[in-house]
Protein backbone atom coordinates (compact mmCIF):
# COMPACT_ATOMS: atom_id res chain seq x y z
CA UNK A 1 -16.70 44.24 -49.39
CA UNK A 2 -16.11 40.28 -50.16
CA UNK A 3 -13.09 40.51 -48.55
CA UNK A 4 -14.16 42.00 -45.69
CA UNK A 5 -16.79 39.85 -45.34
CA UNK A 6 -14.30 36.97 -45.47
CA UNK A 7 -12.16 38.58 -42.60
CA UNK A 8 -14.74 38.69 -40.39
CA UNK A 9 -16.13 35.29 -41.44
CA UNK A 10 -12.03 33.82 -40.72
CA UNK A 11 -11.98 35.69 -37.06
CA UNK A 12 -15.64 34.13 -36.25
CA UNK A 13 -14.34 30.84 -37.59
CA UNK A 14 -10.88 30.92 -35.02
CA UNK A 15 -13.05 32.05 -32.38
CA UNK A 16 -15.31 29.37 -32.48
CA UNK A 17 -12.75 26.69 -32.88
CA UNK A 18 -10.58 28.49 -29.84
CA UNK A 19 -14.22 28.18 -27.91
CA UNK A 20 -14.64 24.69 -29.20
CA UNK A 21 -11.07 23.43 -27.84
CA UNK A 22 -11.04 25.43 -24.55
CA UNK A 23 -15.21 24.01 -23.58
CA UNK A 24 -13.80 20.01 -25.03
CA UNK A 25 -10.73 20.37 -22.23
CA UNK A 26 -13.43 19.90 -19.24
CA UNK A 27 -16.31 19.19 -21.04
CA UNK A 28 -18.43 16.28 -19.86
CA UNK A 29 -18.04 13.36 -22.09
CA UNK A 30 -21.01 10.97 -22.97
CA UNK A 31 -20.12 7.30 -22.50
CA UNK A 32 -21.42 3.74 -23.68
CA UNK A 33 -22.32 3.77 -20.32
CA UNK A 34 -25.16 6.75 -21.10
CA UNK A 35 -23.50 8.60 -18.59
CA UNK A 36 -21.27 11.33 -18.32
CA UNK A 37 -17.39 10.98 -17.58
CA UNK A 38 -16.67 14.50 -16.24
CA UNK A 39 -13.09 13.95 -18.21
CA UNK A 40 -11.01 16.50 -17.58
CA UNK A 41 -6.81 16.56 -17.76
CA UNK A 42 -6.69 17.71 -14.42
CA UNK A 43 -8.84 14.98 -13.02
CA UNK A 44 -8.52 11.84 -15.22
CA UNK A 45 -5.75 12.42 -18.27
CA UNK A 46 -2.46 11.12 -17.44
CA UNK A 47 0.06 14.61 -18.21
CA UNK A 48 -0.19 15.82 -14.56
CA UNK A 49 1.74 15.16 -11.59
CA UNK A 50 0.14 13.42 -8.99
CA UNK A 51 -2.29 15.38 -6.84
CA UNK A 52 -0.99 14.50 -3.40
CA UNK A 53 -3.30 16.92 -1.62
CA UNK A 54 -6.76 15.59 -3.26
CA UNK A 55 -6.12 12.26 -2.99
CA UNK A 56 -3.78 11.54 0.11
CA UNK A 57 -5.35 14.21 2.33
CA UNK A 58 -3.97 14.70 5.91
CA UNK A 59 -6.37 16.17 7.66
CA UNK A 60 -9.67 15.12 5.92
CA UNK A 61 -11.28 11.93 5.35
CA UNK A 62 -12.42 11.20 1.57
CA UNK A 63 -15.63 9.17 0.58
CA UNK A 64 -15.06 7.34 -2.69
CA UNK A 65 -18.32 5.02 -4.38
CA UNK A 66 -17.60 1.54 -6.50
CA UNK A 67 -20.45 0.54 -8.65
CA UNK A 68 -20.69 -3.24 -9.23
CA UNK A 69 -22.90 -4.93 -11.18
CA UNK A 70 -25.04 -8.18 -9.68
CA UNK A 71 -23.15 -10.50 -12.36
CA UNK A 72 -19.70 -8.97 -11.29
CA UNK A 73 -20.06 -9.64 -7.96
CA UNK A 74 -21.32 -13.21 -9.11
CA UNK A 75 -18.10 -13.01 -10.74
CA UNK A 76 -16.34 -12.56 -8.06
CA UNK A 77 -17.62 -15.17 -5.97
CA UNK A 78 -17.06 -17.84 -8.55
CA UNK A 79 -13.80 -16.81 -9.60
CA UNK A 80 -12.66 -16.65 -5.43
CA UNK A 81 -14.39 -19.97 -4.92
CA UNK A 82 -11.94 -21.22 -7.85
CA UNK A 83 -8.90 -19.79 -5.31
CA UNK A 84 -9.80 -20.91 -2.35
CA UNK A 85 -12.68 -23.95 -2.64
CA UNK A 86 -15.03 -22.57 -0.67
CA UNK A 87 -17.98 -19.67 -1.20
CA UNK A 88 -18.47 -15.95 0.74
CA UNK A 89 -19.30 -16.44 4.48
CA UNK A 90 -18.71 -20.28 4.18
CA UNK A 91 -17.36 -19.93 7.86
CA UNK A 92 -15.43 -22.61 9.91
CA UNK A 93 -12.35 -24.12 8.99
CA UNK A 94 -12.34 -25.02 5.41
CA UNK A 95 -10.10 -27.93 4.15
CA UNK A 96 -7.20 -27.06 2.04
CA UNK A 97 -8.00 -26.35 -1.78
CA UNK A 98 -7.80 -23.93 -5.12
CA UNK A 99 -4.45 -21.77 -5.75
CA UNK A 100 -4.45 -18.71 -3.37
CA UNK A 101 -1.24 -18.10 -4.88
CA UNK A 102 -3.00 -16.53 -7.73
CA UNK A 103 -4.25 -12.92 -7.59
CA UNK A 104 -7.98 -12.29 -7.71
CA UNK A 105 -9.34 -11.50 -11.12
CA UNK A 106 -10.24 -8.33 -12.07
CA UNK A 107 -13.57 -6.97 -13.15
CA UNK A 108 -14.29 -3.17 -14.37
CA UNK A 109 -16.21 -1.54 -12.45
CA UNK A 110 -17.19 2.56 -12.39
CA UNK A 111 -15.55 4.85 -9.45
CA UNK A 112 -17.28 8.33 -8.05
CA UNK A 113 -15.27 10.73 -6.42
CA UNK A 114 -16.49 14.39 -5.44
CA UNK A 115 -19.17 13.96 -8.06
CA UNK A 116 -16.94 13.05 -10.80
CA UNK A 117 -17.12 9.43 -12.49
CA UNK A 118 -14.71 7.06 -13.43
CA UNK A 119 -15.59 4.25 -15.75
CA UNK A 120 -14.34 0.43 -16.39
CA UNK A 121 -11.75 0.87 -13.86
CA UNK A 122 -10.04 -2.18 -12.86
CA UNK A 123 -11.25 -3.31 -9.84
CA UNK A 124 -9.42 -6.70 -7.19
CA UNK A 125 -9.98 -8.25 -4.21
CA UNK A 126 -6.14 -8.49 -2.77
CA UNK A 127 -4.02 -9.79 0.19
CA UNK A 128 -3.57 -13.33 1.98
CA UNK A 129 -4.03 -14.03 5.45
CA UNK A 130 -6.21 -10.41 5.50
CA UNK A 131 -8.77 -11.69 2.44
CA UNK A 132 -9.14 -15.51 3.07
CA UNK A 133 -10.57 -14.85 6.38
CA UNK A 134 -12.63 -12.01 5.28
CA UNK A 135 -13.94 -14.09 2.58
CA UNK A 136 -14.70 -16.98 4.69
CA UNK A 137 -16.52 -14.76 7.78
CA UNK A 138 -18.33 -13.15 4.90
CA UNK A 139 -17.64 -9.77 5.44
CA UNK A 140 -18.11 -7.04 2.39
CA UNK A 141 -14.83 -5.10 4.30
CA UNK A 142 -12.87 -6.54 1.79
CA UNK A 143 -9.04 -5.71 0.65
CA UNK A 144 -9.09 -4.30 -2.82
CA UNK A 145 -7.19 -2.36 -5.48
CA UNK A 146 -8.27 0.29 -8.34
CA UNK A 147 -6.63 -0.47 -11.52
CA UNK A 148 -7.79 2.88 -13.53
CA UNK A 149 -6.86 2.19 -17.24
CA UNK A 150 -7.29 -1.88 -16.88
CA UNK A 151 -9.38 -2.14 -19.63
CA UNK A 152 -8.05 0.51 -21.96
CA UNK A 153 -7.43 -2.42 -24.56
CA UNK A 154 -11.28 -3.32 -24.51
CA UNK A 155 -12.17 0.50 -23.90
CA UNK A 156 -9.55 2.74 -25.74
CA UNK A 157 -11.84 5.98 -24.61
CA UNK A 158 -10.49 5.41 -21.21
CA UNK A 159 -6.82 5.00 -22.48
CA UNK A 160 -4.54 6.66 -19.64
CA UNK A 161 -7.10 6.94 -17.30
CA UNK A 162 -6.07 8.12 -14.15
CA UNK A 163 -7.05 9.77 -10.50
CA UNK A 164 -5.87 13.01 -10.20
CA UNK A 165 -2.16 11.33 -11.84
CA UNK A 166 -2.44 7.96 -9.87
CA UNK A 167 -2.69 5.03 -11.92
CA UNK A 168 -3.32 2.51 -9.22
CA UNK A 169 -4.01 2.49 -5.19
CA UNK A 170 -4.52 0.06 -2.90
CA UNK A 171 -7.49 0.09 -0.34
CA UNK A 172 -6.33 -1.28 3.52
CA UNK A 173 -9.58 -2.27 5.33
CA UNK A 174 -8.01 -2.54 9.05
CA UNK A 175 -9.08 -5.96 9.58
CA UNK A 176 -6.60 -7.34 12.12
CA UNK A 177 -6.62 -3.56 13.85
CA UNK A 178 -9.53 -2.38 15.94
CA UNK A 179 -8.22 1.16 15.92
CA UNK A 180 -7.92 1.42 12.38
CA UNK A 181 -4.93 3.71 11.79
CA UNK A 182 -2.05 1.36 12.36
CA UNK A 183 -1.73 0.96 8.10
CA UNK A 184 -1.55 4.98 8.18
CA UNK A 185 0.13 5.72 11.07
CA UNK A 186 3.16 2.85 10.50
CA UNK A 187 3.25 4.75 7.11
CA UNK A 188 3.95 7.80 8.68
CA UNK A 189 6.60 6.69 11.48
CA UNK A 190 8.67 5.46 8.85
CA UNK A 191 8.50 8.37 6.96
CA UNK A 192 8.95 10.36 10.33
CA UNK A 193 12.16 8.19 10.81
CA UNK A 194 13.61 9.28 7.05
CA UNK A 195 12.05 6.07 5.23
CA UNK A 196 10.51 6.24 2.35
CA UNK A 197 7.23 4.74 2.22
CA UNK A 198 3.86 5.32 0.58
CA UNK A 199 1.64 7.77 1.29
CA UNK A 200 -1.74 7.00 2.94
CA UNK A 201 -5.04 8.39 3.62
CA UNK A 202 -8.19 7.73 5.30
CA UNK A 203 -11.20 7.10 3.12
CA UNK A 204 -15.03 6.48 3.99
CA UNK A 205 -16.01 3.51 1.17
CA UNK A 206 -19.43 3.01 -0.45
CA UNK A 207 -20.21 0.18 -2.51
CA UNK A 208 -22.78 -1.24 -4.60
CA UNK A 209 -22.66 -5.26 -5.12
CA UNK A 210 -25.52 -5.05 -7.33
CA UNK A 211 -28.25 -4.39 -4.36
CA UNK A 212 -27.57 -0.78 -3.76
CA UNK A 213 -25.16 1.04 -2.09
CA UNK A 214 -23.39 -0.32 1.10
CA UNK A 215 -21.42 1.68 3.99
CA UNK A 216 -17.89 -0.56 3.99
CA UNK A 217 -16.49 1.79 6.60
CA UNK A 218 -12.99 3.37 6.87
CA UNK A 219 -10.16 2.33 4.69
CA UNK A 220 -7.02 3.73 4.51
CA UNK A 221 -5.60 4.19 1.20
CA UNK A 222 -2.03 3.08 0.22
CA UNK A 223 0.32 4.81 -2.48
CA UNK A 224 1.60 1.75 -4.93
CA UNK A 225 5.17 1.77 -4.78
CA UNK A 226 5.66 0.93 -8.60
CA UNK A 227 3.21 3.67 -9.97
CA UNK A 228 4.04 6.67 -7.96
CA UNK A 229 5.85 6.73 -4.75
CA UNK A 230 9.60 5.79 -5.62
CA UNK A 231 9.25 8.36 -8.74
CA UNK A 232 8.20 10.91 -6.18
CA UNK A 233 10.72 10.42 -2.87
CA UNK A 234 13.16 9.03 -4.43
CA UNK A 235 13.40 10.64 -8.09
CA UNK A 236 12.98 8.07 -10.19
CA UNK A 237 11.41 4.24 -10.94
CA UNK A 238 13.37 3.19 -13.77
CA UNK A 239 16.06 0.70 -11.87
CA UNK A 240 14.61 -2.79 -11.18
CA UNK A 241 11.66 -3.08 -8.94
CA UNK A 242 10.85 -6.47 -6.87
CA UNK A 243 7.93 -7.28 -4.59
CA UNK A 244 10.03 -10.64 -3.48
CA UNK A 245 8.54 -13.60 -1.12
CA UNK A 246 12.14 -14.61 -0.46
CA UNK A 247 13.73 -14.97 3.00
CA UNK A 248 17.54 -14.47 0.64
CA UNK A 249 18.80 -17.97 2.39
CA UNK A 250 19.07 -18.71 -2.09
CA UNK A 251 18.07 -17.19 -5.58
CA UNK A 252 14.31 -19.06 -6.62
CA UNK A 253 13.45 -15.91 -9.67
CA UNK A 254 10.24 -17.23 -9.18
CA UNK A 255 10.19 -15.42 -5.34
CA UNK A 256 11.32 -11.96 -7.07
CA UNK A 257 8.10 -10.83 -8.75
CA UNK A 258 9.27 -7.30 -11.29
CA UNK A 259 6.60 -4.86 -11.03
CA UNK A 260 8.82 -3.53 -13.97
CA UNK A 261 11.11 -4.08 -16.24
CA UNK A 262 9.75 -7.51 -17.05
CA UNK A 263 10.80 -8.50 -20.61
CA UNK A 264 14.52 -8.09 -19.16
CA UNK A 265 15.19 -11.22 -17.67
CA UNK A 266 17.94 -9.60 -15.67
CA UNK A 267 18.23 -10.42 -12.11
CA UNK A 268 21.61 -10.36 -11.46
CA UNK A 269 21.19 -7.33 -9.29
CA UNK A 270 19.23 -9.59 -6.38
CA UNK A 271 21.50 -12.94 -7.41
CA UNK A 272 24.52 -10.40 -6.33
CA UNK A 273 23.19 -9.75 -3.16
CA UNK A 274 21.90 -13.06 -2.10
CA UNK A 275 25.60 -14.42 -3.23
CA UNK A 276 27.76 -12.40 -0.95
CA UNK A 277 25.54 -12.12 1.95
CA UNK A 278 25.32 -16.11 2.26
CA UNK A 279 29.89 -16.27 1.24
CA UNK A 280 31.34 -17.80 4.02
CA UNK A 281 34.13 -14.45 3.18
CA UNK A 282 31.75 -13.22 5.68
CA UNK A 283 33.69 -15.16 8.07
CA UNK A 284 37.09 -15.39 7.11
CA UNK A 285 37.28 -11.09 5.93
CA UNK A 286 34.35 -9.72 7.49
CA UNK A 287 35.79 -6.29 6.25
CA UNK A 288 35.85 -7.73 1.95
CA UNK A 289 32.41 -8.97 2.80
CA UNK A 290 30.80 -5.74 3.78
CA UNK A 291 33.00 -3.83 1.23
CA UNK A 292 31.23 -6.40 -1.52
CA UNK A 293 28.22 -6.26 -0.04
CA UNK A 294 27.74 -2.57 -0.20
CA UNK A 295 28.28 -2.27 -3.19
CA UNK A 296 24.89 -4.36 -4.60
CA UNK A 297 22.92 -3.54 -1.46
CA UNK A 298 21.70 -0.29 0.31
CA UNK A 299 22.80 -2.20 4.29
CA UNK A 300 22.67 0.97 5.81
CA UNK A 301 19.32 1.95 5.06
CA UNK A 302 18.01 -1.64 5.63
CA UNK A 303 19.78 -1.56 9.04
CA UNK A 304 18.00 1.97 9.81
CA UNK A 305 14.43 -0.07 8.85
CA UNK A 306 15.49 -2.55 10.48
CA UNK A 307 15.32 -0.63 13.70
CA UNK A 308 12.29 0.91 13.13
CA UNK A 309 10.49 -1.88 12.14
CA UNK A 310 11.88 -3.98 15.20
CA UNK A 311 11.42 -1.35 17.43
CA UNK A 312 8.16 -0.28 16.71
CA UNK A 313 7.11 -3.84 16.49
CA UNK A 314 6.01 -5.02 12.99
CA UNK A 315 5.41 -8.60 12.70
CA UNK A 316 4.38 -9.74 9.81
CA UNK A 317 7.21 -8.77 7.11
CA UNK A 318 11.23 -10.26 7.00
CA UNK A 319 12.29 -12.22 9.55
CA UNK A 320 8.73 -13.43 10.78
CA UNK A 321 7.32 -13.29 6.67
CA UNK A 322 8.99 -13.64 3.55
CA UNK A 323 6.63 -10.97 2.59
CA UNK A 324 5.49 -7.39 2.61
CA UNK A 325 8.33 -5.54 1.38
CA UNK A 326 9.49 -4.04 -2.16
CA UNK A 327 13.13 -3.96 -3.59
CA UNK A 328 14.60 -0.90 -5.58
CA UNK A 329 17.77 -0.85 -7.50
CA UNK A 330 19.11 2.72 -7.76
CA UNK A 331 22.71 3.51 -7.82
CA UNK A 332 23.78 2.79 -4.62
CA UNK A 333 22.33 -0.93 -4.34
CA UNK A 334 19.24 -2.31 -3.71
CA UNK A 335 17.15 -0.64 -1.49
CA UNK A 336 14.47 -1.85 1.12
CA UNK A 337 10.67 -0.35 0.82
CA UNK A 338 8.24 -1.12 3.58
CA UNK A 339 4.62 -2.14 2.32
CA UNK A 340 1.65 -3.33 4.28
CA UNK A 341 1.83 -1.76 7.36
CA UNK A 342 -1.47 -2.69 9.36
CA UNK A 343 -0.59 -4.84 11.21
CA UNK A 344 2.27 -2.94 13.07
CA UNK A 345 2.70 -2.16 17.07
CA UNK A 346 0.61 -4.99 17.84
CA UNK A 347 2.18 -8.12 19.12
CA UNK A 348 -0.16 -10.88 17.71
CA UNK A 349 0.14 -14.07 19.00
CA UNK A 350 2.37 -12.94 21.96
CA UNK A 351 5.48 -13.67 19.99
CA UNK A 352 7.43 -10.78 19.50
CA UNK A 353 10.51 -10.43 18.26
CA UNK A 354 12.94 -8.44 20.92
CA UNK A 355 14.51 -5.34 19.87
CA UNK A 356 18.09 -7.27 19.89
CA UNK A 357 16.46 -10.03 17.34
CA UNK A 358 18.99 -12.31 19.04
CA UNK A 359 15.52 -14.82 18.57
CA UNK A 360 16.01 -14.95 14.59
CA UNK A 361 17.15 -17.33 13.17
CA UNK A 362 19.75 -18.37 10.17
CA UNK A 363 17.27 -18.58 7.83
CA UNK A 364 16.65 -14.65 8.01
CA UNK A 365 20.28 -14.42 6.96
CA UNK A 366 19.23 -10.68 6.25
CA UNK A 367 19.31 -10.04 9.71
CA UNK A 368 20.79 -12.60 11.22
CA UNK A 369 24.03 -12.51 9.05
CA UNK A 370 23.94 -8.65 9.36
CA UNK A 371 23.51 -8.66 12.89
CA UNK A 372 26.31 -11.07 13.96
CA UNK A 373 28.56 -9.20 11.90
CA UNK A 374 30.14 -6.54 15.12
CA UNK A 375 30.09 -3.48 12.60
CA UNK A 376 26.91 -3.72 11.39
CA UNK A 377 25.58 -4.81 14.94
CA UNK A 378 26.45 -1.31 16.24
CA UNK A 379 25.04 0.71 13.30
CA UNK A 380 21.65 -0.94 13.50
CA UNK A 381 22.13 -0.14 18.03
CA UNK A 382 23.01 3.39 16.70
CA UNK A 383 19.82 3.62 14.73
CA UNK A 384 17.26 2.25 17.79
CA UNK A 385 18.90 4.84 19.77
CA UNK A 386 18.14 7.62 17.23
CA UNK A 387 14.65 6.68 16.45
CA UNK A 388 13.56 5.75 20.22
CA UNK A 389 15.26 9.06 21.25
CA UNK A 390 13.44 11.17 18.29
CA UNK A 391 10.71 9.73 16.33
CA UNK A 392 9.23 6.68 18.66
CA UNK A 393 8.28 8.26 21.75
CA UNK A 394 5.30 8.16 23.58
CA UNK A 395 4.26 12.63 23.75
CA UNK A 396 5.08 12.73 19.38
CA UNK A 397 2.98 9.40 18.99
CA UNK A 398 0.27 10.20 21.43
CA UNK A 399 -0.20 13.52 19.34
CA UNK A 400 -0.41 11.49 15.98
CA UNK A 401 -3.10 8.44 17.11
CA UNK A 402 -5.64 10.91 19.19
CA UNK A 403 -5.31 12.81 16.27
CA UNK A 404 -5.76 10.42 13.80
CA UNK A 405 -8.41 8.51 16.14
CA UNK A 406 -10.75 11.98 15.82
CA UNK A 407 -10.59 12.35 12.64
CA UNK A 408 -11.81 8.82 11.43
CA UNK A 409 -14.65 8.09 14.64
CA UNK A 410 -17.30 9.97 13.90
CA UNK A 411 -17.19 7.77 10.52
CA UNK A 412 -16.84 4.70 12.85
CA UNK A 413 -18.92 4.66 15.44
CA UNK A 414 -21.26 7.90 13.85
CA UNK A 415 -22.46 10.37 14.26
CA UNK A 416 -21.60 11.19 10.80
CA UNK A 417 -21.86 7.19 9.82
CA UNK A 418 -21.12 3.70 11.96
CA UNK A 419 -19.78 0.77 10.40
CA UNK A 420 -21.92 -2.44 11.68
CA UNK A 421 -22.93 -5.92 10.47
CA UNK A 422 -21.03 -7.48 7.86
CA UNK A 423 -19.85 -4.31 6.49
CA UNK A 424 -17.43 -4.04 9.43
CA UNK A 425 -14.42 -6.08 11.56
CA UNK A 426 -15.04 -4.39 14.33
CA UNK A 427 -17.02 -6.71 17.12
CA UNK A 428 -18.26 -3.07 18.75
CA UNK A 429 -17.92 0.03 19.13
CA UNK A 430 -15.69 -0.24 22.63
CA UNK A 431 -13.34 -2.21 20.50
CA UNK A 432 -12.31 0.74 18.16
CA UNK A 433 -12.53 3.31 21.73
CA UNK A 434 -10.26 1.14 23.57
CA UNK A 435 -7.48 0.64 20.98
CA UNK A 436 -6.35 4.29 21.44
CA UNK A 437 -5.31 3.52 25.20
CA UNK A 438 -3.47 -0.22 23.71
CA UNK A 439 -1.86 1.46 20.95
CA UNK A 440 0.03 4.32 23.71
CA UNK A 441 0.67 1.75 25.90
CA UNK A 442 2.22 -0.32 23.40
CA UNK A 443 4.59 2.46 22.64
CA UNK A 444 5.42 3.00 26.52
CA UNK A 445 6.58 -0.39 26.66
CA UNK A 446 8.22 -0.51 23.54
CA UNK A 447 10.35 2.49 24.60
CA UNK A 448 11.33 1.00 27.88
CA UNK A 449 12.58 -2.08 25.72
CA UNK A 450 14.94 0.10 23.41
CA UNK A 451 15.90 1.54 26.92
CA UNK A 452 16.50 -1.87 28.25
CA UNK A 453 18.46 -2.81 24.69
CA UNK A 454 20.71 0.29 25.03
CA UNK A 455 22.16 -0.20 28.62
């Protein structure tokens, strides 16, 4: 009878604890914030894949909330005035002063997400050109990137922390672009063209500076190149990664930031490269310079972005910017990534570079170097003809903005929700109707150009 008694007592016992563990896998967790996480593996632990359908949608557009404190946003404020010596919506032209050198500080902040909660994720204002002038106009549309176990040190119940298997994204505003896909769609064209290049996705934005909750508008969010995108289209992240401000004339380490890797000071993989593209062997045995070359640097798949970059006009990255662009060593060389793609087909300024980039200079010797060179001249000719032919015309691109255009406006100019005031870079709501007709023209004359180019 004991024994039986103690049989049944065992199997209630395992039950319960089986219970226990499967209701503690996604049960709500309380938090010093007197709130509950919603932690679950799926949604916030850090042994899944990446959920490319939740979080980089195609044909949906998310709504994500940041919660900011008052004295974080004061935070904020001081720390930018610190950067760039003057306050939020100073206005004018502001003298010269700070270190905008110097990322932003972070500040943990809490994230909501389908009714789920995310706590002391890191939270930065980012960018240059894209930020200052932001910051000065004082407009809450601001450039910013999600950190989600920052402050795991400080807050080891959030250690790992992730969305759905991201660790960090970046949030593109669409300042400089009154249509407001050119970050996604620039994304996709590359992609389209067999580049790889972070995913993207559009995303309504709420946030709360401490006064309630503010309408920001659409954003499109980015895929970080160190935390998830080389791992997934290309295999693997372990090889050296660089987010460079170098134009490769010479070898400053300082210009080659490693997003990994870093207590290896090994750089010999980009000193390489810069070495034999600048040997005057390019000159006296072309054929020994490319074969050298080749074998530290990916050309061929820098001559293939080349041309799409070129011919769908992006301005602000190599050979206009020492800027906006990653570097990946796998085993064939180092390999060019695309980043920051919103300000693509747009020719600001008026001064675009022509789709022979006979206007660049020696001091992109990345192009200019590669393009005086006759074989390498004809691959990267080869490549505009492909992608003008296939990928860059005006039906396939047509299809991709109207559809990209209805799926974001009634978030844009409502009825659903309209960005206004200083939550907003738009001057009105023509300005975001009328971009859809600029942005197809602007392909239309691109194409005739690669035409023109190709005769």
């Amino acid at each position: 009878m004991i024994a039986k008694t103690i049989d049944v007592l065992l199997k209630f016992f395992t039950m319960a604890l089986l219970w226990f563990a499967l209701s503690c896998e996604e049960a709500e967790v309380t938090t010093d914030d007197g709130a509950t996480s919603d932690w679950t593996e799926t949604t916030h632990g850090n042994k899944v894949e990446p959920n490319y359908e939740e979080v980089f949608p195609q044909h949906r557009v998310n709504s994500i909330e940041i919660t900011l404190t008052s004295a974080d946003w004061l935070a904020i404020q001081q720390n930018m005035k610190s950067l760039y010596g003057f306050a939020f919506g100073a206005g004018g032209t502001q003298p010269p002063g700070g270190d905008t050198n110097l990322d932003p500080d972070y500040i943990p902040v809490s994230v909501k997400y389908n009714d789920k909660q995310w706590y002391k994720v890191g939270f930065r204002l980012k960018g240059n050109s894209t930020l200052k002038n932001s910051w000065r106009g004082g407009i809450y549309k601001l450039p910013f990137r999600l950190n989600m176990d920052r402050y795991e040190d400080e807050y080891p119940e959030y250690k790992n922390q992730r969305f759905y298997g991201f660790k960090e994204l970046s949030m593109s505003p669409g300042a400089n672009d009154n249509s407001l896909i050119r970050e996604k769609a620039g994304s996709d064209i590359f992609r389209m063209a067999g580049i790889p290049c972070s995913q993207t996705a559009f995303y309504k934005v709420y946030i709360n500076f401490g006064e309630g909750v503010k309408y920001c508008g659409v954003y499109t969010m980015v895929e970080v190149v160190d935390d998830t995108m080389l791992e997934n289209q290309l295999g693997n992240k372990s090889g050296n990664i660089y987010k460079p401000e170098s134009n490769f004339k010479s070898f400053v380490q300082s210009q080659f930031e490693k997003k990994n890797n870093e207590d290896e000071a090994d750089y010999a993989d980009v000193q390489a490269t810069i070495a034999i593209l600048n040997n005057s062997l390019r000159n006296a045995n072309p054929a020994q310079w490319r074969a050298e070359l080749e074998q530290v640097f990916n050309v061929s798949h820098f001559l293939q972005w080349l041309s799409v970059n070129t011919t769908m006009l992006n301005w602000d990255t190599y050979g206009r910017m020492a800027h906006n662009y990653y570097l990946y060593n796998q085993t064939d060389g180092l390999m060019w990534i695309p980043w920051d793609n919103n300000e693509c087909m747009m020719n600001r300024g008026g001064q675009a570079t022509p789709i022979s980039l006979s206007t660049v200079g020696d001091n992109w010797p990345l192009i200019r170097n590669l393009m005086d060179d006759p074989v390498y001249g004809l691959q990267y000719k080869e490549f505009v003809q492909v992608f003008s032919n296939t990928v860059f015309k005006p039906d396939v691109m047509n299809t991709l903005f109207t559809q990209y255009h209805e799926l974001i406006s009634p978030y844009v100019i409502g009825p659903m929700e309209i960005e206004s005031g200083k939550y907003t870079h738009l001057s009105n709501s023509a300005a975001f109707t009328n971009e859809l007709t600029t942005l197809k023209q602007h392909v239309v004359n691109q194409n005739k150009a690669a035409v023109d180019y190709l005769k």
